[in-house]
C-alpha atoms as a PDB file:
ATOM      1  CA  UNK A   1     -71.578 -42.356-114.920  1.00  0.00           C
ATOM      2  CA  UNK A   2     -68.559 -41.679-112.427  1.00  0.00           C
ATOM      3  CA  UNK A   3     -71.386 -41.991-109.881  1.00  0.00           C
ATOM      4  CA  UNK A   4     -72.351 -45.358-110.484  1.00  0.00           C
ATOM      5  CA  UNK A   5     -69.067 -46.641-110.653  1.00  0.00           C
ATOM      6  CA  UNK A   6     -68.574 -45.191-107.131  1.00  0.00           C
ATOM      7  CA  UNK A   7     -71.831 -47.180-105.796  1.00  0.00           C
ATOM      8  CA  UNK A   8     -71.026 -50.027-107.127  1.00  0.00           C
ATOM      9  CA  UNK A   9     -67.813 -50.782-106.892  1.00  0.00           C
ATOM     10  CA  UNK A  10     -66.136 -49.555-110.332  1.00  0.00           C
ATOM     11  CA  UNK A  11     -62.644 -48.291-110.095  1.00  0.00           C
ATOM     12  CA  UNK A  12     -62.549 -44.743-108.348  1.00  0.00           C
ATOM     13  CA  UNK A  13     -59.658 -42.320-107.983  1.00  0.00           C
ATOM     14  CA  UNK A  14     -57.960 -44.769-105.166  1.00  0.00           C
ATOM     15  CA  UNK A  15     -57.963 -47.673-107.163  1.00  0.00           C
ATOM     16  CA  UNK A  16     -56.327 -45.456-110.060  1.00  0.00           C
ATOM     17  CA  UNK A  17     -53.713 -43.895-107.357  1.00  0.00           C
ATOM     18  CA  UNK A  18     -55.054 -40.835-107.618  1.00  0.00           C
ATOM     19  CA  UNK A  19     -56.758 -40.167-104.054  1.00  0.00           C
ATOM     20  CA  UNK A  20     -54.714 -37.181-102.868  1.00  0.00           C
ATOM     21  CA  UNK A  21     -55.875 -37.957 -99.294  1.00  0.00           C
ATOM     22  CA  UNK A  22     -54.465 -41.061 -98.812  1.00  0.00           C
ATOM     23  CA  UNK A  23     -50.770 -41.662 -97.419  1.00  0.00           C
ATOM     24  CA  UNK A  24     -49.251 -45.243 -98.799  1.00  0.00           C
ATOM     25  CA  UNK A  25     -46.587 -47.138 -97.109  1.00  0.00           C
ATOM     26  CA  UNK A  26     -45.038 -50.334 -97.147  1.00  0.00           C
ATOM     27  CA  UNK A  27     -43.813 -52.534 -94.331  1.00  0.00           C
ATOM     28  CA  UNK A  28     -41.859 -55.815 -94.431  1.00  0.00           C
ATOM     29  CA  UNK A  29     -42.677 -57.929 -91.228  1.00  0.00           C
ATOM     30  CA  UNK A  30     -39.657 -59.717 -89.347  1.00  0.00           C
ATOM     31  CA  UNK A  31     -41.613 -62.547 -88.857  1.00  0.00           C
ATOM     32  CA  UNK A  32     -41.504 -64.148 -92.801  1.00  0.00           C
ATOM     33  CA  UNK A  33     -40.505 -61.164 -94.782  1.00  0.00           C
ATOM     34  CA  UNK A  34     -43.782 -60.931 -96.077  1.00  0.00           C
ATOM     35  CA  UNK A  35     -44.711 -57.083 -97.542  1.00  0.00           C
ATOM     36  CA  UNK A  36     -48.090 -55.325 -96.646  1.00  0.00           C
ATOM     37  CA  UNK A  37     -49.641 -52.375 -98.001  1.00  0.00           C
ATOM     38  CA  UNK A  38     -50.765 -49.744 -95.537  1.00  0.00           C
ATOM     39  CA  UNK A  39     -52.860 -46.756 -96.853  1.00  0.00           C
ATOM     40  CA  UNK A  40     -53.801 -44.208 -94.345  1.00  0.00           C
ATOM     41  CA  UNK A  41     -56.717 -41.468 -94.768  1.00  0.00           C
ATOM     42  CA  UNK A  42     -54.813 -37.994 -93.911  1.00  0.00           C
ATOM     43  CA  UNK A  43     -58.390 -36.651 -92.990  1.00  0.00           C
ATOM     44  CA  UNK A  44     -60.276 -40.129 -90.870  1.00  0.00           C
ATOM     45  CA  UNK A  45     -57.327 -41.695 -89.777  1.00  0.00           C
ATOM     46  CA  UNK A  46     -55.228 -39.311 -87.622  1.00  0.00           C
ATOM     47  CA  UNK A  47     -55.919 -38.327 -84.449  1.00  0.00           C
ATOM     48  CA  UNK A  48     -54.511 -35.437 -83.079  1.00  0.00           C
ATOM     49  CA  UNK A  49     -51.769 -35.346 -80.374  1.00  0.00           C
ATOM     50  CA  UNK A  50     -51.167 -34.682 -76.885  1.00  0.00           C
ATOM     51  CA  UNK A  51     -50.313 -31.212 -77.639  1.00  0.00           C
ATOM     52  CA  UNK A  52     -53.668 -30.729 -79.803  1.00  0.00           C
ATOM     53  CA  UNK A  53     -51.636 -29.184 -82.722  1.00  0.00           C
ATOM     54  CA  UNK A  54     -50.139 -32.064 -84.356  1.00  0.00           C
ATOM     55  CA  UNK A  55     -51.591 -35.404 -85.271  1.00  0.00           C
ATOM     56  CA  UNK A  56     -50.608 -39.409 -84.816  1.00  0.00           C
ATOM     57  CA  UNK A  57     -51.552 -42.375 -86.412  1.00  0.00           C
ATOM     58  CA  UNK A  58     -50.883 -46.117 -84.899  1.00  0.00           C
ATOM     59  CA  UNK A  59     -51.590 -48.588 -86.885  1.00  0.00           C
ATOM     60  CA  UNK A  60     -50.936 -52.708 -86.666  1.00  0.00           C
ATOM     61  CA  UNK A  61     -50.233 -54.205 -89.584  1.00  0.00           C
ATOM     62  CA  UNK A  62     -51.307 -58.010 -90.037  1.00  0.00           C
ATOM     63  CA  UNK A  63     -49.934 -59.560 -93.516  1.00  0.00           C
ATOM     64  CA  UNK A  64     -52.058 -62.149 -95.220  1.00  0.00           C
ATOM     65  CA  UNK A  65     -48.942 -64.653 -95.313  1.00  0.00           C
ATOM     66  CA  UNK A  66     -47.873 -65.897 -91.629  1.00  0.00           C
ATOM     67  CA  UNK A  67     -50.203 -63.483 -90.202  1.00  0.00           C
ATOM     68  CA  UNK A  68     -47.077 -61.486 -88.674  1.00  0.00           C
ATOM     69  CA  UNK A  69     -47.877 -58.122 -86.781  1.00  0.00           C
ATOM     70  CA  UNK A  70     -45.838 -55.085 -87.075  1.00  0.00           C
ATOM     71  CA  UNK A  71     -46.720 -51.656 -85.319  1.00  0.00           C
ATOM     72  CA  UNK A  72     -46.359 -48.465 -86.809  1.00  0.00           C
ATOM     73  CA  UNK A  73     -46.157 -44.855 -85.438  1.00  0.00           C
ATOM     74  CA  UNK A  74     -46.722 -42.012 -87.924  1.00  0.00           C
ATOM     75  CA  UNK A  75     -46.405 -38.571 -86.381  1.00  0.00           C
ATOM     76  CA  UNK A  76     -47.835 -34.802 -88.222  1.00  0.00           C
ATOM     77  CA  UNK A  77     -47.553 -31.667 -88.093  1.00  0.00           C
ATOM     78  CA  UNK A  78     -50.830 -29.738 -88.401  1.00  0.00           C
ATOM     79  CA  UNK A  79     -50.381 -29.535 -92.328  1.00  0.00           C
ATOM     80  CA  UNK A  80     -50.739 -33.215 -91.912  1.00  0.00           C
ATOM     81  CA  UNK A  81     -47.152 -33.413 -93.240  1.00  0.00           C
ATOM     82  CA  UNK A  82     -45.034 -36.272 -92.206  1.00  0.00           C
ATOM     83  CA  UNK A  83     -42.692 -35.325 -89.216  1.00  0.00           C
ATOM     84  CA  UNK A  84     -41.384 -38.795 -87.748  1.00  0.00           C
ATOM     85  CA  UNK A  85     -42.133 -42.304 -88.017  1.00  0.00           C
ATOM     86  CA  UNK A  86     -41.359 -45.469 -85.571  1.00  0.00           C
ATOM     87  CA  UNK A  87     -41.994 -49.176 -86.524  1.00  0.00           C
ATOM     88  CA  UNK A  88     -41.499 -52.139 -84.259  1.00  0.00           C
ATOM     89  CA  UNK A  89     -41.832 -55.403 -85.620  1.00  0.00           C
ATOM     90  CA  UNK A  90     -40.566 -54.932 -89.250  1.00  0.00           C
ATOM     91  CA  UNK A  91     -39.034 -51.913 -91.158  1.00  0.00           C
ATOM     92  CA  UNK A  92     -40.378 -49.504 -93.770  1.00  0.00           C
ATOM     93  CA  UNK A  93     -39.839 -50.682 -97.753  1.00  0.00           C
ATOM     94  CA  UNK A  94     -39.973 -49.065-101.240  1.00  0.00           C
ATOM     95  CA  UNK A  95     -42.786 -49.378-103.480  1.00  0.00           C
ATOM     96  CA  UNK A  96     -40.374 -50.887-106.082  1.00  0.00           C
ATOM     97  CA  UNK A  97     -39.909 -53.524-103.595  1.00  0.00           C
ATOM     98  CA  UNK A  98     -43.453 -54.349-102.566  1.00  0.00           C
ATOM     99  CA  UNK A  99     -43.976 -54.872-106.242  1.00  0.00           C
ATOM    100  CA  UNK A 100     -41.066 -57.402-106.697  1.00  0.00           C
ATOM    101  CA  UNK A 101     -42.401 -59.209-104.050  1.00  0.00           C
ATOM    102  CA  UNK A 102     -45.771 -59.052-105.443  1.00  0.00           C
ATOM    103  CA  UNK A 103     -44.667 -60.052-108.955  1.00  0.00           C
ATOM    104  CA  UNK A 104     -42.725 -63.024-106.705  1.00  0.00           C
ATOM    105  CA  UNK A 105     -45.902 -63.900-104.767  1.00  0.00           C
ATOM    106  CA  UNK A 106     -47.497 -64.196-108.328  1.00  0.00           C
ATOM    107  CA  UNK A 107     -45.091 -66.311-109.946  1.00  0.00           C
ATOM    108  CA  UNK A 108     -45.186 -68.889-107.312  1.00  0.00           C
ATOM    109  CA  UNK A 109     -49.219 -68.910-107.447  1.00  0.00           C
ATOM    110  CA  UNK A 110     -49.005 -70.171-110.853  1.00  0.00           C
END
C-alpha cells in the first residue's frame, strides 16, 4: 500500500516530517518580510568543496509573495553536519515563526 501512495502522490515520510535526509530552514527576505521554506537533500543537494572533504550548498531562495531573492550558503563537514552558514538578502528564522506567519498569511486569505 505504502507503495502506491509513493506513485501517486499520497503523503510519504517528507510530507509527515519524517525524511531523515532532508535539512529544513527558514529564511525571511528583506525585501517584504515574507518567510520561505527551504528543504535541502543532505545526499542530492550538496556538492562537495574546494578541498574535496567537506561539502556546500548555495541555494536562492524566491518567496511566492513579492518574489524577493535571498542567497544562502550552507557549508559541511564530511558527516554532512552543519559547520557555517552565510545569507545575503534576508536572515535565518525559527520554525515557530514561519508558522505564525503562515497562520497570518491564512487569516488574511479568508
Amino acid at each position: 500500500m505504502d507503495i502506491l501512495k509513493r506513485l501517486f502522490g499520497g503523503p510519504g515520510k517528507a510530507a509527515q516530517g519524517g525524511d531523515a535526509n532532508a535539512l529544513i530552514y527558514y529564511v525571511k527576505g528583506n525585501k517584504c518580510g515574507a518567510i520561505t521554506r527551504v528543504r535541502i537533500d543532505k545526499y542530492n543537494e550538496l556538492s562537495l568543496d574546494d578541498d574535496g572533504e567537506n561539502y556546500v550548498a548555495r541555494k536562492v531562495v524566491v518567496d511566492n509573495v513579492c518574489y524577493g531573492s535571498v542567497e544562502i550558503e550552507l557549508r559541511f563537514d564530511a558527516n554532512r553536519n552543519e559547520v557555517s552558514r552565510r545569507i545575503q538578502g534576508g536572515a535565518f528564522v525559527t520554525r515557530e515563526e514561519y508558522e505564525a506567519y503562515q497562520a497570518k498569511q491564512s487569516a488574511k486569505a479568508v
